[in-house]
PDB file of N, CA and C in Angstrom:
ATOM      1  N   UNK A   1     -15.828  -0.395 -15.008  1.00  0.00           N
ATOM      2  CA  UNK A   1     -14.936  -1.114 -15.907  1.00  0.00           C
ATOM      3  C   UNK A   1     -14.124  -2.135 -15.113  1.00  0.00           C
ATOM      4  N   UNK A   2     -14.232  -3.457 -15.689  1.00  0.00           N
ATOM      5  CA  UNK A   2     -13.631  -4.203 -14.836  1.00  0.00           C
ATOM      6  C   UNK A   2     -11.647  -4.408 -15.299  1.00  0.00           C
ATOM      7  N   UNK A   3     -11.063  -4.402 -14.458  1.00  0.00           N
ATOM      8  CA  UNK A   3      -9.438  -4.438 -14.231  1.00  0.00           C
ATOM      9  C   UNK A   3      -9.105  -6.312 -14.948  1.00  0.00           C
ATOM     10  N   UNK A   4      -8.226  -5.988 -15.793  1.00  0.00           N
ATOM     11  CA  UNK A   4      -7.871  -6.921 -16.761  1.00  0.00           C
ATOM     12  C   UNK A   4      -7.071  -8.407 -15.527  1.00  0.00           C
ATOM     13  N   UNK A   5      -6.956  -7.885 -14.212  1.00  0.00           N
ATOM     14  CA  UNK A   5      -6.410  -8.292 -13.331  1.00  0.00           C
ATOM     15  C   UNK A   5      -7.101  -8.554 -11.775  1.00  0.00           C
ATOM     16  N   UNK A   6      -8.514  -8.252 -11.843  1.00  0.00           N
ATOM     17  CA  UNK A   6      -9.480  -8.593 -11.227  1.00  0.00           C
ATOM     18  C   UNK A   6     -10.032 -10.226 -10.709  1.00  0.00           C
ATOM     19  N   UNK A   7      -9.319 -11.156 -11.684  1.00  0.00           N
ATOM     20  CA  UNK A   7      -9.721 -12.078 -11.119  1.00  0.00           C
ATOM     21  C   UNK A   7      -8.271 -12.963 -10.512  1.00  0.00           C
ATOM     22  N   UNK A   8      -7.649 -12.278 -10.075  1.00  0.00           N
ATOM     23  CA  UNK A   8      -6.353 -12.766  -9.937  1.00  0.00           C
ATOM     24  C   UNK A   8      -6.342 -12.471  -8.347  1.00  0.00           C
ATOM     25  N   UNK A   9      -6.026 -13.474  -7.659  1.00  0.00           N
ATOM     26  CA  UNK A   9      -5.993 -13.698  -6.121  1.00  0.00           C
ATOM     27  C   UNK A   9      -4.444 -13.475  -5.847  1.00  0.00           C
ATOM     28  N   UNK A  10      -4.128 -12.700  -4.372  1.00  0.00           N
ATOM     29  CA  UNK A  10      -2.777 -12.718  -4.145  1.00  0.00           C
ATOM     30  C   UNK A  10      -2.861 -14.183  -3.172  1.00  0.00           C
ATOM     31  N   UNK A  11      -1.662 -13.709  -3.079  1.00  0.00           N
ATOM     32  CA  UNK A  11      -1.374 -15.884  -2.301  1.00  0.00           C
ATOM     33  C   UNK A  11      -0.001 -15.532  -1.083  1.00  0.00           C
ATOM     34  N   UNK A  12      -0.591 -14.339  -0.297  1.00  0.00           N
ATOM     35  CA  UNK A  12       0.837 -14.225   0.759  1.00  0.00           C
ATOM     36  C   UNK A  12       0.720 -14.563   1.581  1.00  0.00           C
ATOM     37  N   UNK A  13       1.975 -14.617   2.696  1.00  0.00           N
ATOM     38  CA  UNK A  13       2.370 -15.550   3.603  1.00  0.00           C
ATOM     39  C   UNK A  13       1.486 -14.724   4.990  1.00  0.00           C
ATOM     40  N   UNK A  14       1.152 -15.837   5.958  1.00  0.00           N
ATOM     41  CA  UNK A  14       0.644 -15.378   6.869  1.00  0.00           C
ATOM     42  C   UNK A  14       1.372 -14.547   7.712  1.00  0.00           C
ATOM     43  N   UNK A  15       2.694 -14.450   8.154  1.00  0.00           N
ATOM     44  CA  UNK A  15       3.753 -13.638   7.951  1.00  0.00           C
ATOM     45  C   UNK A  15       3.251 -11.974   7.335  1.00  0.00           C
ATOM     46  N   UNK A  16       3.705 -12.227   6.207  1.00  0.00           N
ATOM     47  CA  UNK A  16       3.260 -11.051   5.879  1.00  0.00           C
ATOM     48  C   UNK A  16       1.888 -10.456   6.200  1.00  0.00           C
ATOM     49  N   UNK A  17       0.984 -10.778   5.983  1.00  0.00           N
ATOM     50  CA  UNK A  17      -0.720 -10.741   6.111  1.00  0.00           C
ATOM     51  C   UNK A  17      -0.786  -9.891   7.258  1.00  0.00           C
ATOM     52  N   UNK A  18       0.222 -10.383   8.307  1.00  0.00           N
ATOM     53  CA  UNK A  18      -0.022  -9.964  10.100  1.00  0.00           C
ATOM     54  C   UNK A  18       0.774  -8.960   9.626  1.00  0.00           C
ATOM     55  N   UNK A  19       2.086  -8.173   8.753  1.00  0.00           N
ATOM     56  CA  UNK A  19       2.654  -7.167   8.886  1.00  0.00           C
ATOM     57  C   UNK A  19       1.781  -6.062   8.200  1.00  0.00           C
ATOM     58  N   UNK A  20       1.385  -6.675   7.382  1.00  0.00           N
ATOM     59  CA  UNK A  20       0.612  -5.887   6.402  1.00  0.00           C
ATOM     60  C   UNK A  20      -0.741  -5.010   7.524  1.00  0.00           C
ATOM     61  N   UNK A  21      -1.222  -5.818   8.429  1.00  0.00           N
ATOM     62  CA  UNK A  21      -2.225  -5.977   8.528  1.00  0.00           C
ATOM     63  C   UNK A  21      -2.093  -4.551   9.822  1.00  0.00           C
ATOM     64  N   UNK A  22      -1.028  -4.995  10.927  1.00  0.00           N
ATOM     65  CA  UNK A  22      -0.361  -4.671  11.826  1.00  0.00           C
ATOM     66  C   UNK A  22       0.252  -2.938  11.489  1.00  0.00           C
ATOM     67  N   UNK A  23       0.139  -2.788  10.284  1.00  0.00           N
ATOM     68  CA  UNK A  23       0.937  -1.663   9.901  1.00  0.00           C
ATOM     69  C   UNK A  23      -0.431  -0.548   9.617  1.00  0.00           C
ATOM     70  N   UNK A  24      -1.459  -1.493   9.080  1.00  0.00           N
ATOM     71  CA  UNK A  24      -2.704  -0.673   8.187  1.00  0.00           C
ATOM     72  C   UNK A  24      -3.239  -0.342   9.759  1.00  0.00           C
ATOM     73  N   UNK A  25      -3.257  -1.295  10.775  1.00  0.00           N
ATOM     74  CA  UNK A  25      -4.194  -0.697  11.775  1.00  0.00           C
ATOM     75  C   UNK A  25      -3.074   0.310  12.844  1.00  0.00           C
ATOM     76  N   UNK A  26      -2.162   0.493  12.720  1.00  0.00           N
ATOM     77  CA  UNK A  26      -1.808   1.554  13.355  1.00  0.00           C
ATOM     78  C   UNK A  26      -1.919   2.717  12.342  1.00  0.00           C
ATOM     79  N   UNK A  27      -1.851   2.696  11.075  1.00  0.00           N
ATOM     80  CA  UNK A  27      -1.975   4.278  10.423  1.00  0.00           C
ATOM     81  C   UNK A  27      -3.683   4.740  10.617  1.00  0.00           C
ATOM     82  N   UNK A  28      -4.513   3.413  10.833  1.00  0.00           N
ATOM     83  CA  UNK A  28      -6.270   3.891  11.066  1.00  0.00           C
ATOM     84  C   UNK A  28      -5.999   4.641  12.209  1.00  0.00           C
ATOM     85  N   UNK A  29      -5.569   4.426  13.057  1.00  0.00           N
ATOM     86  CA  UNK A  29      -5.246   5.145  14.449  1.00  0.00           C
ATOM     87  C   UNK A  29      -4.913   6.259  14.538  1.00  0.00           C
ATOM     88  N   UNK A  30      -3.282   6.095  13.267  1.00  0.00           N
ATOM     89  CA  UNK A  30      -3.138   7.587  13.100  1.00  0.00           C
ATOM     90  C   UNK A  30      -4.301   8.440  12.762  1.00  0.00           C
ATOM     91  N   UNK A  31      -5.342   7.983  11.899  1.00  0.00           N
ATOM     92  CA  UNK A  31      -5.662   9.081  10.825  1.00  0.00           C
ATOM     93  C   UNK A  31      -6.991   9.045  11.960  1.00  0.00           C
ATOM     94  N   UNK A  32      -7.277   8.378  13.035  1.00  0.00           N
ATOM     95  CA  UNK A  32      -8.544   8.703  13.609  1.00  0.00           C
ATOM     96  C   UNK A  32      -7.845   9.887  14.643  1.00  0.00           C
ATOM     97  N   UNK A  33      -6.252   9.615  14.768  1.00  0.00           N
ATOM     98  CA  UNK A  33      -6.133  11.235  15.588  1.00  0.00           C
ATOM     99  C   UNK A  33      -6.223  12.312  15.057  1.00  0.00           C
ATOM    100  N   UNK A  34      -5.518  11.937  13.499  1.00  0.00           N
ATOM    101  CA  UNK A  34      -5.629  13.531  12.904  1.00  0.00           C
ATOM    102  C   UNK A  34      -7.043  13.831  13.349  1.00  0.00           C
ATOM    103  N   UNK A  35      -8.090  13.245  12.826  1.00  0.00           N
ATOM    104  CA  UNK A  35      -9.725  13.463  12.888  1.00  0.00           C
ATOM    105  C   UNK A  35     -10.013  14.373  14.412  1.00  0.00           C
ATOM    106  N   UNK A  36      -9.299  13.490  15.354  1.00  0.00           N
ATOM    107  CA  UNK A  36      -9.581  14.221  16.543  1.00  0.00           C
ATOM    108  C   UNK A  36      -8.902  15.796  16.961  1.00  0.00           C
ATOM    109  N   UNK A  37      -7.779  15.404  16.351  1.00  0.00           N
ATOM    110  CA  UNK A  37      -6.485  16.628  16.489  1.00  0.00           C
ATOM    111  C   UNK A  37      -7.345  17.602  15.715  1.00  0.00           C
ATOM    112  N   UNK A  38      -8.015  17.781  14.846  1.00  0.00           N
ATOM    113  CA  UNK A  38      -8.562  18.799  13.977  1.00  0.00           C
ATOM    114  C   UNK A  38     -10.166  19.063  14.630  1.00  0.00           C
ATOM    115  N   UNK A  39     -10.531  18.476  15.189  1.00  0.00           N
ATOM    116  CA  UNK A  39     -11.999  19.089  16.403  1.00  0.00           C
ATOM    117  C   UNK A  39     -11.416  19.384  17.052  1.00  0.00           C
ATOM    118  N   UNK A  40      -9.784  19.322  18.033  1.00  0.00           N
ATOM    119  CA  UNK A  40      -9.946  19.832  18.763  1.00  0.00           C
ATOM    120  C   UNK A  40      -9.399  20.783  18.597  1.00  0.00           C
ATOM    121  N   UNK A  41      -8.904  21.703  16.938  1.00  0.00           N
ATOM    122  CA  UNK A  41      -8.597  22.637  17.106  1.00  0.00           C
ATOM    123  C   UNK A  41      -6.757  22.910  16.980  1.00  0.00           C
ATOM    124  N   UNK A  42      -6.062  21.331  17.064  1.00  0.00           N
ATOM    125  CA  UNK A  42      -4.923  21.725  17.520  1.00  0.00           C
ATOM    126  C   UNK A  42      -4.494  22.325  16.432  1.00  0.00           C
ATOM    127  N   UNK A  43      -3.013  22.909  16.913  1.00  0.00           N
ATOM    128  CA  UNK A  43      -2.494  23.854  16.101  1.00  0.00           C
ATOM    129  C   UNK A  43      -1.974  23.089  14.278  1.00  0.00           C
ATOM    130  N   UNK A  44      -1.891  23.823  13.615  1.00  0.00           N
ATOM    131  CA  UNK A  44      -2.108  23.351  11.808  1.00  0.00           C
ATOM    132  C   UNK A  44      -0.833  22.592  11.542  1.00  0.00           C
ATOM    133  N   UNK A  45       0.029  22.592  12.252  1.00  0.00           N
ATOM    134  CA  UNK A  45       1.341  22.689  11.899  1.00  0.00           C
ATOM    135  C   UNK A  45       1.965  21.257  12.694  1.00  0.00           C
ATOM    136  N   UNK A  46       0.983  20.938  13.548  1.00  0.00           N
ATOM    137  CA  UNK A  46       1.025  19.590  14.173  1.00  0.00           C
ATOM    138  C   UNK A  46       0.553  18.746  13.589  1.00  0.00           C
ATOM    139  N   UNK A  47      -0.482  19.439  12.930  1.00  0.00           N
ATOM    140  CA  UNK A  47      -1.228  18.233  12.174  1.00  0.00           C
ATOM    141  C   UNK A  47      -0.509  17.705  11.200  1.00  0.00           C
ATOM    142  N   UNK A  48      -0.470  18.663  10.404  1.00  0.00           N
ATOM    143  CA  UNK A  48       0.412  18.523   8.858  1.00  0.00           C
ATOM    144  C   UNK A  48       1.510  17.821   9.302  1.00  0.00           C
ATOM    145  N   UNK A  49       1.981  17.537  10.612  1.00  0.00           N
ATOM    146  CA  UNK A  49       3.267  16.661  10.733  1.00  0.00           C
ATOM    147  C   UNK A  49       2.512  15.309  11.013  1.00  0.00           C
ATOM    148  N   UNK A  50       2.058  15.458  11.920  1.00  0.00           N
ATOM    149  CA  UNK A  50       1.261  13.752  11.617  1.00  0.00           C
ATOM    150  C   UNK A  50       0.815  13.299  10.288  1.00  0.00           C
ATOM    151  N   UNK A  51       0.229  14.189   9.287  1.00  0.00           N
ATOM    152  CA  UNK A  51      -0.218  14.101   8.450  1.00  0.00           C
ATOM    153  C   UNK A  51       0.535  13.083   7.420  1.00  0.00           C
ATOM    154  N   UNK A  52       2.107  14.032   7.766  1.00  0.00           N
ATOM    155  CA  UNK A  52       3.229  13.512   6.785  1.00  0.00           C
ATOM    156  C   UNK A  52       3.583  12.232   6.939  1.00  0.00           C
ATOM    157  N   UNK A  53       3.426  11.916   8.772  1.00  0.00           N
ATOM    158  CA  UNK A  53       3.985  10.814   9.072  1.00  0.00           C
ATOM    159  C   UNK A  53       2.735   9.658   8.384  1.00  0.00           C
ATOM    160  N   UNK A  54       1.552   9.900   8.432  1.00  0.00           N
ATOM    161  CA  UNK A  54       0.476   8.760   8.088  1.00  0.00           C
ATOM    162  C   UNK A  54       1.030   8.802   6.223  1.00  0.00           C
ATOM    163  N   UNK A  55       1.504   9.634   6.018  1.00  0.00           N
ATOM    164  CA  UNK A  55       1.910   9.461   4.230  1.00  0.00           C
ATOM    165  C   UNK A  55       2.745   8.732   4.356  1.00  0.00           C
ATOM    166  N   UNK A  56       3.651   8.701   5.003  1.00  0.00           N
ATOM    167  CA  UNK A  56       5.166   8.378   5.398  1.00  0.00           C
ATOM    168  C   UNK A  56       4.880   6.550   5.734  1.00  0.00           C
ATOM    169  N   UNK A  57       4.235   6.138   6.231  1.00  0.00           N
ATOM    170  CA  UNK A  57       3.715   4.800   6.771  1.00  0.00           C
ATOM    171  C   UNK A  57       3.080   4.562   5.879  1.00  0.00           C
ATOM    172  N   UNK A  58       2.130   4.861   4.876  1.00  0.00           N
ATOM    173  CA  UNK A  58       1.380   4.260   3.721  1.00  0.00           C
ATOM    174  C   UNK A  58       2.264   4.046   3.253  1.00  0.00           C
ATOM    175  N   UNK A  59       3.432   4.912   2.642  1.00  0.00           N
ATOM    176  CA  UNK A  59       4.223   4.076   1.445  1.00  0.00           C
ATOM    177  C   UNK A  59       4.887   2.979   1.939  1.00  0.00           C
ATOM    178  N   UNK A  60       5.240   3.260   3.695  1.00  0.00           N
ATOM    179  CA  UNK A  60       6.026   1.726   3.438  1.00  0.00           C
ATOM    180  C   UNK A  60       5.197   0.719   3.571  1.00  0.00           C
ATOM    181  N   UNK A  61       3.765   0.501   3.535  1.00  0.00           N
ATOM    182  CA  UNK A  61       2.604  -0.741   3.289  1.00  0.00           C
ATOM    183  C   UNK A  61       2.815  -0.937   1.612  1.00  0.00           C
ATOM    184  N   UNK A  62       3.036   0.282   1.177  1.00  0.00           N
ATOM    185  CA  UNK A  62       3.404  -0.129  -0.235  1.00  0.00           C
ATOM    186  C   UNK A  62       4.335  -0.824  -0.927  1.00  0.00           C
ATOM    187  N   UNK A  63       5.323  -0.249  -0.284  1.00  0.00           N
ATOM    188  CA  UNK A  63       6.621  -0.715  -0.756  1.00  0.00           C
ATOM    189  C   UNK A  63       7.037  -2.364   0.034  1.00  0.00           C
ATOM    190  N   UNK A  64       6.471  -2.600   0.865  1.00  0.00           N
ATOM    191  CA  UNK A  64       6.178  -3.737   1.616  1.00  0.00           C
ATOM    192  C   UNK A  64       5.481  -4.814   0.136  1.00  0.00           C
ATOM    193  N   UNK A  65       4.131  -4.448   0.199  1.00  0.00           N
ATOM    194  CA  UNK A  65       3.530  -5.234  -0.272  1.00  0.00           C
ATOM    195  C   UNK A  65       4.162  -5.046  -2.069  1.00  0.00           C
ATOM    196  N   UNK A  66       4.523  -3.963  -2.921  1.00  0.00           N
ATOM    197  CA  UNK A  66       5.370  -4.043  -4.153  1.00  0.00           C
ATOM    198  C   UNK A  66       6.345  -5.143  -4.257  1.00  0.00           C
ATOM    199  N   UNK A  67       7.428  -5.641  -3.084  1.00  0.00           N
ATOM    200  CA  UNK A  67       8.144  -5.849  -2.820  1.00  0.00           C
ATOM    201  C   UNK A  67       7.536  -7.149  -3.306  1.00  0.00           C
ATOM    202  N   UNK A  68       6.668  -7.826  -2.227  1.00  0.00           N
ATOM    203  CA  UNK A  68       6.222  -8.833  -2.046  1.00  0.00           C
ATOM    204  C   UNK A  68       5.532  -9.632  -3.418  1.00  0.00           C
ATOM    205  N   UNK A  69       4.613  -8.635  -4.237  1.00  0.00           N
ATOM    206  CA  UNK A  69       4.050  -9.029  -5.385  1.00  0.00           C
ATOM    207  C   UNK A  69       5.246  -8.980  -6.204  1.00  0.00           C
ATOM    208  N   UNK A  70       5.915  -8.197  -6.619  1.00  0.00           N
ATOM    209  CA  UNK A  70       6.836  -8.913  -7.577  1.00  0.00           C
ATOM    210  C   UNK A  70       8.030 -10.102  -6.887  1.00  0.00           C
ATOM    211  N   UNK A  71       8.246 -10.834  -5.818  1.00  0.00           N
ATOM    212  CA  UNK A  71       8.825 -11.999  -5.818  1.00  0.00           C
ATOM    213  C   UNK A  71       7.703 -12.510  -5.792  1.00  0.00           C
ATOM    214  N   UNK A  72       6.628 -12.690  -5.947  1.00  0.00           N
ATOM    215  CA  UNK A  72       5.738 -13.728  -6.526  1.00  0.00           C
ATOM    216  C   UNK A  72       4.843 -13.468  -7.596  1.00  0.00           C
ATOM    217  N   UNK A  73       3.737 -12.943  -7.104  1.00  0.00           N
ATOM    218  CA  UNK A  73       3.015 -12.609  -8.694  1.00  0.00           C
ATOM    219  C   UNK A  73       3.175 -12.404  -9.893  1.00  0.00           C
ATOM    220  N   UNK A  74       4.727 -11.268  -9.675  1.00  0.00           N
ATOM    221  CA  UNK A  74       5.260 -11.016 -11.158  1.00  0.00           C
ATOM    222  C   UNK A  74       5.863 -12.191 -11.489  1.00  0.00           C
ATOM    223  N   UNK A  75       6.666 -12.623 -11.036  1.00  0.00           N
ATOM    224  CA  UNK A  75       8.067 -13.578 -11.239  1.00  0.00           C
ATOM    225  C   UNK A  75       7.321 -14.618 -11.706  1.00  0.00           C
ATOM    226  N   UNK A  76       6.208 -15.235 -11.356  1.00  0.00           N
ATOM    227  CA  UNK A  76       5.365 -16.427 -11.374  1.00  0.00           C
ATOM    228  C   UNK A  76       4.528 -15.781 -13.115  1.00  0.00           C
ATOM    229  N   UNK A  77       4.333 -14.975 -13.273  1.00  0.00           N
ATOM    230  CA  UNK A  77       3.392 -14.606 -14.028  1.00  0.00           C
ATOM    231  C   UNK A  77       4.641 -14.411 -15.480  1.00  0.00           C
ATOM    232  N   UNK A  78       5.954 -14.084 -14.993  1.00  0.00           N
ATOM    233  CA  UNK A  78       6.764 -13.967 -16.163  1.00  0.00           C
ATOM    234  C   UNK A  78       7.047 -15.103 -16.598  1.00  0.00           C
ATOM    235  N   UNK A  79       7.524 -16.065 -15.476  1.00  0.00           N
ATOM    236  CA  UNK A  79       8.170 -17.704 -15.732  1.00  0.00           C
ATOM    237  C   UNK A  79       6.777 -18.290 -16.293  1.00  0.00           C
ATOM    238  N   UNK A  80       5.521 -17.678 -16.264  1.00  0.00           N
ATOM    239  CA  UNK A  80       4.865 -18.158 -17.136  1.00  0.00           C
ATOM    240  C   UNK A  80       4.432 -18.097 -18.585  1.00  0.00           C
ATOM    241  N   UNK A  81       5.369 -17.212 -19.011  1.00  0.00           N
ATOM    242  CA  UNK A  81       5.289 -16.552 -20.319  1.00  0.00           C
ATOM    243  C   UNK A  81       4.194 -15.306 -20.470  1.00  0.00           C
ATOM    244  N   UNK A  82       3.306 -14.756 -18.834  1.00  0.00           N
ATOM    245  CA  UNK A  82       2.713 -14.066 -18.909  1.00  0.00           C
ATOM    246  C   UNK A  82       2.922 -12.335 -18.974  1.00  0.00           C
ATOM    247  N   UNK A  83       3.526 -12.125 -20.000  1.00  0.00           N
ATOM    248  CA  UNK A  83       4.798 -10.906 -19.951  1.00  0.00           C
ATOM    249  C   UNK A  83       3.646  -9.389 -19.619  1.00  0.00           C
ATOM    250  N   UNK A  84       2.774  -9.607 -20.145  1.00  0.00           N
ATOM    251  CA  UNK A  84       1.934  -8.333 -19.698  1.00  0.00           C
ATOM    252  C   UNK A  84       1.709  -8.241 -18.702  1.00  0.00           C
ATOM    253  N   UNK A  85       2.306  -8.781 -17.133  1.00  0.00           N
ATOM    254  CA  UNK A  85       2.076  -8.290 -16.777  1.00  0.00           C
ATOM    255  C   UNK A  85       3.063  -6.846 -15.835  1.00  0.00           C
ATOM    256  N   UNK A  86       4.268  -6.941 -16.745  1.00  0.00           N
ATOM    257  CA  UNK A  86       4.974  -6.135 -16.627  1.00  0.00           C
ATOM    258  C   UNK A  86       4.290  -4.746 -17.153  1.00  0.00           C
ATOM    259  N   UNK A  87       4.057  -4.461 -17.299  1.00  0.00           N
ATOM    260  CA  UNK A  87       3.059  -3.608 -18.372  1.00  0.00           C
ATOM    261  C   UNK A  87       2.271  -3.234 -16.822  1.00  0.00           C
ATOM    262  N   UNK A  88       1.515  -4.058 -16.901  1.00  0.00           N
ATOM    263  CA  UNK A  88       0.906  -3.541 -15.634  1.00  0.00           C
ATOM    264  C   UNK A  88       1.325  -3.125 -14.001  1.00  0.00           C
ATOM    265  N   UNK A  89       2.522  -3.972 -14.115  1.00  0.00           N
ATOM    266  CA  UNK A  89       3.413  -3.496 -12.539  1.00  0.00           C
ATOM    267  C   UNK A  89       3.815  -2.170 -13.043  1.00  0.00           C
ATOM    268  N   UNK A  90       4.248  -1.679 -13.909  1.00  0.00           N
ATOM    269  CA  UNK A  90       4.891  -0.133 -14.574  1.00  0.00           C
ATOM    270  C   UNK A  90       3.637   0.975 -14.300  1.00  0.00           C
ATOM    271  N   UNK A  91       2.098   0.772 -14.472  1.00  0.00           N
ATOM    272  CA  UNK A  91       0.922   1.448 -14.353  1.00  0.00           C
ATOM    273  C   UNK A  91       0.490   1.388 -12.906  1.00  0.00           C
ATOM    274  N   UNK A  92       1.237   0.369 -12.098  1.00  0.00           N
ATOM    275  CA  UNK A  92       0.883   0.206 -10.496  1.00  0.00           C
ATOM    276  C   UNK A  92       2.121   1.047 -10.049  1.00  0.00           C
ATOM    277  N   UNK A  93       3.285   0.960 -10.357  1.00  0.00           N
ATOM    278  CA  UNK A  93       4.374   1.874  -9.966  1.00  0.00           C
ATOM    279  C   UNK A  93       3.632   3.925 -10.102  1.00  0.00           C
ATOM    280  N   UNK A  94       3.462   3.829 -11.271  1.00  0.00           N
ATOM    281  CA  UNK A  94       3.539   4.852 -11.816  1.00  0.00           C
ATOM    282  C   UNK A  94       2.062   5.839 -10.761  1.00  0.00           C
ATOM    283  N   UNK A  95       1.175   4.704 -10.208  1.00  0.00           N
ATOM    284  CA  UNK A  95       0.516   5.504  -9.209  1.00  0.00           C
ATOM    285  C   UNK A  95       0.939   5.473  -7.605  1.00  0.00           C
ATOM    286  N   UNK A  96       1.795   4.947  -7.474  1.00  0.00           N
ATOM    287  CA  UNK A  96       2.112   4.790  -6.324  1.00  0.00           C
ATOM    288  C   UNK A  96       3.107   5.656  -6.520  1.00  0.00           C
ATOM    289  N   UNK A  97       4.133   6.256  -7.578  1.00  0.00           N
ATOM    290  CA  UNK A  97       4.847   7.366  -6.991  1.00  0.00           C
ATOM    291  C   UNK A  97       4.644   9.010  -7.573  1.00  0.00           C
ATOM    292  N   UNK A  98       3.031   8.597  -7.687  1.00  0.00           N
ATOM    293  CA  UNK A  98       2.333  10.084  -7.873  1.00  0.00           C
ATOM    294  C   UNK A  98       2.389  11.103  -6.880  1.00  0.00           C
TER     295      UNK A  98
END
């Protein structure tokens, strides 16, 4: 099923792009240690703390990039009389604080 919002390009700053970008490749890192931390056995209780911390760093890529789409995408999309897409930032919220 295609997303009513699929053909819609984001438009952020190169700035951001490098934080965004900078943030996603240190949590790959994280999550390639958990991978390792768990062959090698380490103890459960270490993990589950890294674990928390790689949760802990996704949301702020989220809340980063939330941030970012509504001073533009939304704001641009309201000043355009395009009001649905409030509607849809409320269904993007609503999984991000599942």
């Amino acid at each position: 099923m295609e997303k009513c919002c699929s053909h819609k390009k984001a438009h952020h700053s190169e700035e951001l792009k490098k934080k965004l970008k900078n943030r996603l490749n240190r949590i790959e890192g994280q999550v390639r240690g958990v991978n390792k931390m768990i062959e090698e056995d380490v103890y459960c209780d270490e993990v589950l703390h890294q674990i928390a911390s790689i949760k802990s760093a996704l949301n702020g890529v989220s809340k980063l990039l939330l941030e970012a789409h509504m001073k533009s995408c939304v704001t641009e999309d309201i000043l355009n009389g395009k009001t649905e897409v409030i509607d849809e930032l409320l269904d993007t919220i609503g999984k991000i604080i599942k």
